[in-house]
C-alpha atoms as a PDB file:
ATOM      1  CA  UNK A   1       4.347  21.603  14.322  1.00  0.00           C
ATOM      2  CA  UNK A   2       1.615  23.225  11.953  1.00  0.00           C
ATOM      3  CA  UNK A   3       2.471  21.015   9.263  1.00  0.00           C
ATOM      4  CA  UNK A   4       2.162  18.039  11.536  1.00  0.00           C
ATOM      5  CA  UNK A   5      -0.864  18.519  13.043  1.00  0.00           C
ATOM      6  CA  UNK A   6      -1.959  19.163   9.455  1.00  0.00           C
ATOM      7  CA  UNK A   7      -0.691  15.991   7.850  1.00  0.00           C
ATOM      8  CA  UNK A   8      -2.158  14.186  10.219  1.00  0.00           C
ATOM      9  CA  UNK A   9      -5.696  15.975  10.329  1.00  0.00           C
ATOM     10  CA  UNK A  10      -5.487  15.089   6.676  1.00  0.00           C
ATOM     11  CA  UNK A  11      -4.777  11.406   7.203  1.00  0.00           C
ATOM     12  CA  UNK A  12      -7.548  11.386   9.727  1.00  0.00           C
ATOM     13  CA  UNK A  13      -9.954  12.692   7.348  1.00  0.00           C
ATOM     14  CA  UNK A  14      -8.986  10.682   4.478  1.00  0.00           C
ATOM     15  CA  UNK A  15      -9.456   7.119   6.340  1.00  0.00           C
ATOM     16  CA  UNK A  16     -12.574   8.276   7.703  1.00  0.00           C
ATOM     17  CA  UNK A  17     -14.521   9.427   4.227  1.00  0.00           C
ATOM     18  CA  UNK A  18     -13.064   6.616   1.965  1.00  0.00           C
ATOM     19  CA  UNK A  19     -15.342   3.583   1.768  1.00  0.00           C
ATOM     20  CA  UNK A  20     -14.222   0.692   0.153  1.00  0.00           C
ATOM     21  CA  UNK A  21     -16.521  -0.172  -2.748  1.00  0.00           C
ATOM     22  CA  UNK A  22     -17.259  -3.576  -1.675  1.00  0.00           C
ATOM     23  CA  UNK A  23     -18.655  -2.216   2.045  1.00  0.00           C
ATOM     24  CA  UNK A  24     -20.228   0.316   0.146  1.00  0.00           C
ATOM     25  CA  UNK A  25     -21.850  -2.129  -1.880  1.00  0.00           C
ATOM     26  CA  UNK A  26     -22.927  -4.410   1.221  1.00  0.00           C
ATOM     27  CA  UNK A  27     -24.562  -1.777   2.947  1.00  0.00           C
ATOM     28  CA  UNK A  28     -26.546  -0.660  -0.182  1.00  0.00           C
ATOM     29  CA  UNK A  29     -28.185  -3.883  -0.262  1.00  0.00           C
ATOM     30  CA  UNK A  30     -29.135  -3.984   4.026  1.00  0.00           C
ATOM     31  CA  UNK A  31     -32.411  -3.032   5.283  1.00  0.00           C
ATOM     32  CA  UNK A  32     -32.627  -0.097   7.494  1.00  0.00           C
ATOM     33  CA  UNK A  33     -32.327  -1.998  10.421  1.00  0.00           C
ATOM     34  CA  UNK A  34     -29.108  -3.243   9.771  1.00  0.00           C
ATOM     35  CA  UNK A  35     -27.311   0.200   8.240  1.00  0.00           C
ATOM     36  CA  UNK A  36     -28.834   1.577  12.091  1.00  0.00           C
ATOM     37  CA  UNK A  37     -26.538  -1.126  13.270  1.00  0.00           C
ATOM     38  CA  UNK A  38     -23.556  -0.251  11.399  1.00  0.00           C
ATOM     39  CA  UNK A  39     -24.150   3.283  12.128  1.00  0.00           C
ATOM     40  CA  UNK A  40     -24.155   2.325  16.197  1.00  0.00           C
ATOM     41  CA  UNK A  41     -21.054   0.375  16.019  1.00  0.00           C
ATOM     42  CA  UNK A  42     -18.513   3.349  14.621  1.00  0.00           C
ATOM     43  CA  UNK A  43     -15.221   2.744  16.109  1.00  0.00           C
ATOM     44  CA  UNK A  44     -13.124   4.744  18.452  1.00  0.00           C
ATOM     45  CA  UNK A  45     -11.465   6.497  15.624  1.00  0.00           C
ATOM     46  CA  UNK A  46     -14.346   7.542  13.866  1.00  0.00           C
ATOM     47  CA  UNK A  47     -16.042   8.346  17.281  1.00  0.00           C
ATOM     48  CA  UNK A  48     -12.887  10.998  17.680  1.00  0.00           C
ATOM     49  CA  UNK A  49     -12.962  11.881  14.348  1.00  0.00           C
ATOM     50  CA  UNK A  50     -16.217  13.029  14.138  1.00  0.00           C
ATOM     51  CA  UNK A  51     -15.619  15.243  17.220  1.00  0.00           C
ATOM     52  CA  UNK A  52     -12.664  16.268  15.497  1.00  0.00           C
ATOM     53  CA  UNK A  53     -14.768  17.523  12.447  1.00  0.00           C
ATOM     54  CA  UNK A  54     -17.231  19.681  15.091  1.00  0.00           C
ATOM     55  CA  UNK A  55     -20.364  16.992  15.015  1.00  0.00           C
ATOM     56  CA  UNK A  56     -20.955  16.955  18.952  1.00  0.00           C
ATOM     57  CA  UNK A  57     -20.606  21.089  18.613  1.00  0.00           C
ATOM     58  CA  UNK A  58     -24.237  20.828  19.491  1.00  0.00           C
ATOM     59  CA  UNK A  59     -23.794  19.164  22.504  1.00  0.00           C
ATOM     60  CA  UNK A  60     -21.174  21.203  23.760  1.00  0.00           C
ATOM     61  CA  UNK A  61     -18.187  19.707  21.814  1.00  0.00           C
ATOM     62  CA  UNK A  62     -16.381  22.077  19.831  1.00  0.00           C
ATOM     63  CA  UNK A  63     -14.285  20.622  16.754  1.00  0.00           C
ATOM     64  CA  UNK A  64     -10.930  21.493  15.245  1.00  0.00           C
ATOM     65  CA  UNK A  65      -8.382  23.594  17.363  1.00  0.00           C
ATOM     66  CA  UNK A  66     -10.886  24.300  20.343  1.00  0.00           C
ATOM     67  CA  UNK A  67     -10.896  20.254  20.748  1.00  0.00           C
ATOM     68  CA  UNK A  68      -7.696  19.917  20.813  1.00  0.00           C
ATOM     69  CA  UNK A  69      -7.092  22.751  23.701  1.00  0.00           C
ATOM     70  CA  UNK A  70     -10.265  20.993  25.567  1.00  0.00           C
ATOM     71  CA  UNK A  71      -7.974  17.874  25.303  1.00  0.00           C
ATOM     72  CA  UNK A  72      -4.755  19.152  26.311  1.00  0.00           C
ATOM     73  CA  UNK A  73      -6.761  20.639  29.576  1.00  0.00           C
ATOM     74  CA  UNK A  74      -9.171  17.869  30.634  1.00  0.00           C
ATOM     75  CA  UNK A  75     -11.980  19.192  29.414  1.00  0.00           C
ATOM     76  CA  UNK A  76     -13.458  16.594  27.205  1.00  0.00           C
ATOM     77  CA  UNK A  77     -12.792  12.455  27.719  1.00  0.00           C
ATOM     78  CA  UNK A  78     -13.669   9.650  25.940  1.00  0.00           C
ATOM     79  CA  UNK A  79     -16.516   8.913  28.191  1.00  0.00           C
ATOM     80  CA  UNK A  80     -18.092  12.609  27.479  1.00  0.00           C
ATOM     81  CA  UNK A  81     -17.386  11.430  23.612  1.00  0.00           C
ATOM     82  CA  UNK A  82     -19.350   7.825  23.991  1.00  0.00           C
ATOM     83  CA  UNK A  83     -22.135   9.672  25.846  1.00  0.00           C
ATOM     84  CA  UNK A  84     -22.503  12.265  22.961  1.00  0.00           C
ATOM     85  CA  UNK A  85     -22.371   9.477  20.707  1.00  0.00           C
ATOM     86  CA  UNK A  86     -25.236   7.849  22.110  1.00  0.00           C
ATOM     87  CA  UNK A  87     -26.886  11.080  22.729  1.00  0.00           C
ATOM     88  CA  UNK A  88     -26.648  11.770  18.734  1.00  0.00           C
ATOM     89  CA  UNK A  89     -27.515   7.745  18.033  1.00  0.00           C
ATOM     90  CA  UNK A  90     -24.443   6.890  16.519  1.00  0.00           C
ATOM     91  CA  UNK A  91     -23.788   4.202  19.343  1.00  0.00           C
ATOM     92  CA  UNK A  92     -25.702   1.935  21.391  1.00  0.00           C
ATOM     93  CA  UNK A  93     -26.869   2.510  25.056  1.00  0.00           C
ATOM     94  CA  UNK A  94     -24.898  -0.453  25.961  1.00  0.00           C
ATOM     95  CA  UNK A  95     -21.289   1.205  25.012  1.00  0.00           C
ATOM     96  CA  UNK A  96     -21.470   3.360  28.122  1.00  0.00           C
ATOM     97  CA  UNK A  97     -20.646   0.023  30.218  1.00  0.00           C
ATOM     98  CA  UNK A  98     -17.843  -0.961  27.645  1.00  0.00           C
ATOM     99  CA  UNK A  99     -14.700   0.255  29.346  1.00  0.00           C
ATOM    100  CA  UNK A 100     -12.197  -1.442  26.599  1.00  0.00           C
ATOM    101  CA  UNK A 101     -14.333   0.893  24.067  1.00  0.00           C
ATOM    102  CA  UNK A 102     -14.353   4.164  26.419  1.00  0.00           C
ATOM    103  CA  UNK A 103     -10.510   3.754  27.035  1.00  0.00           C
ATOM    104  CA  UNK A 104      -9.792   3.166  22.954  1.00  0.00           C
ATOM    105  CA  UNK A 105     -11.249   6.334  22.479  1.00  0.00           C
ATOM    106  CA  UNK A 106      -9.263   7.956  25.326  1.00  0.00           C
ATOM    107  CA  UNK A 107      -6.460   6.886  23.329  1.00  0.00           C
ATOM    108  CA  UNK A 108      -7.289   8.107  20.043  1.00  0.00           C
ATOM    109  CA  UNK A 109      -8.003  11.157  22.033  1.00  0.00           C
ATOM    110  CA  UNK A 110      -4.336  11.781  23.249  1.00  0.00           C
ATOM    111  CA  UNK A 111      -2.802  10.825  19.770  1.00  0.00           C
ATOM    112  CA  UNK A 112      -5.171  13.479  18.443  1.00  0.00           C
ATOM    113  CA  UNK A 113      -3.766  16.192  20.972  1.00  0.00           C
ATOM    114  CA  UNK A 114       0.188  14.524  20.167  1.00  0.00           C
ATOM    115  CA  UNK A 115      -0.044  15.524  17.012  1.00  0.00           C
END
């Protein structure tokens, strides 16, 4: 089970700190306006991922094994995630009324605590 969760903490962190050269490149060249942007649209997995990696420990979030527990118990949703998000500036005020993006990250929050 060790070597599951593990693996697949591994795999999470991998997809989430490899940028493709080209993006790279693109977002070099964008004014600071637009990299805000990019930074406010993160996607469900990198929403959870981050939380996974302790960056919402400030706001009450703890990272790694203490996130999972919180999980497996109730203690943390997807909604709590988005609002931290926001909170921190990584997403827009507006994602609180997206419920298609709020139950993606409830997802990716239950595959977290599967594996």
């Amino acid at each position: 089970m060790e070597r599951l969760l593990l693996a697949a903490v591994g795999t999470i962190l991998i997809t989430t700190t490899v940028t493709p050269p080209a993006l790279a490149n693109k977002t070099a060249a964008n004014s600071n306006a637009t990299q805000n942007q990019v930074q406010k649209n993160i996607t469900p997995f990198n929403l959870v991922s981050l939380a996974y990696r302790g960056e919402f420990k400030p706001q009450g979030v703890s990272g790694y094994n203490s996130l999972l527990t919180a999980i497996r118990f109730g203690e943390v949703s997807g909604k709590d995630l988005v609002k931290h998000g926001i909170d921190t500036g990584r997403l827009s005020a507006q994602t609180i009324n997206d419920s298609s993006y709020i139950n993606a990250v409830d997802y990716q929050l239950q595959e977290l605590s599967r594996n």
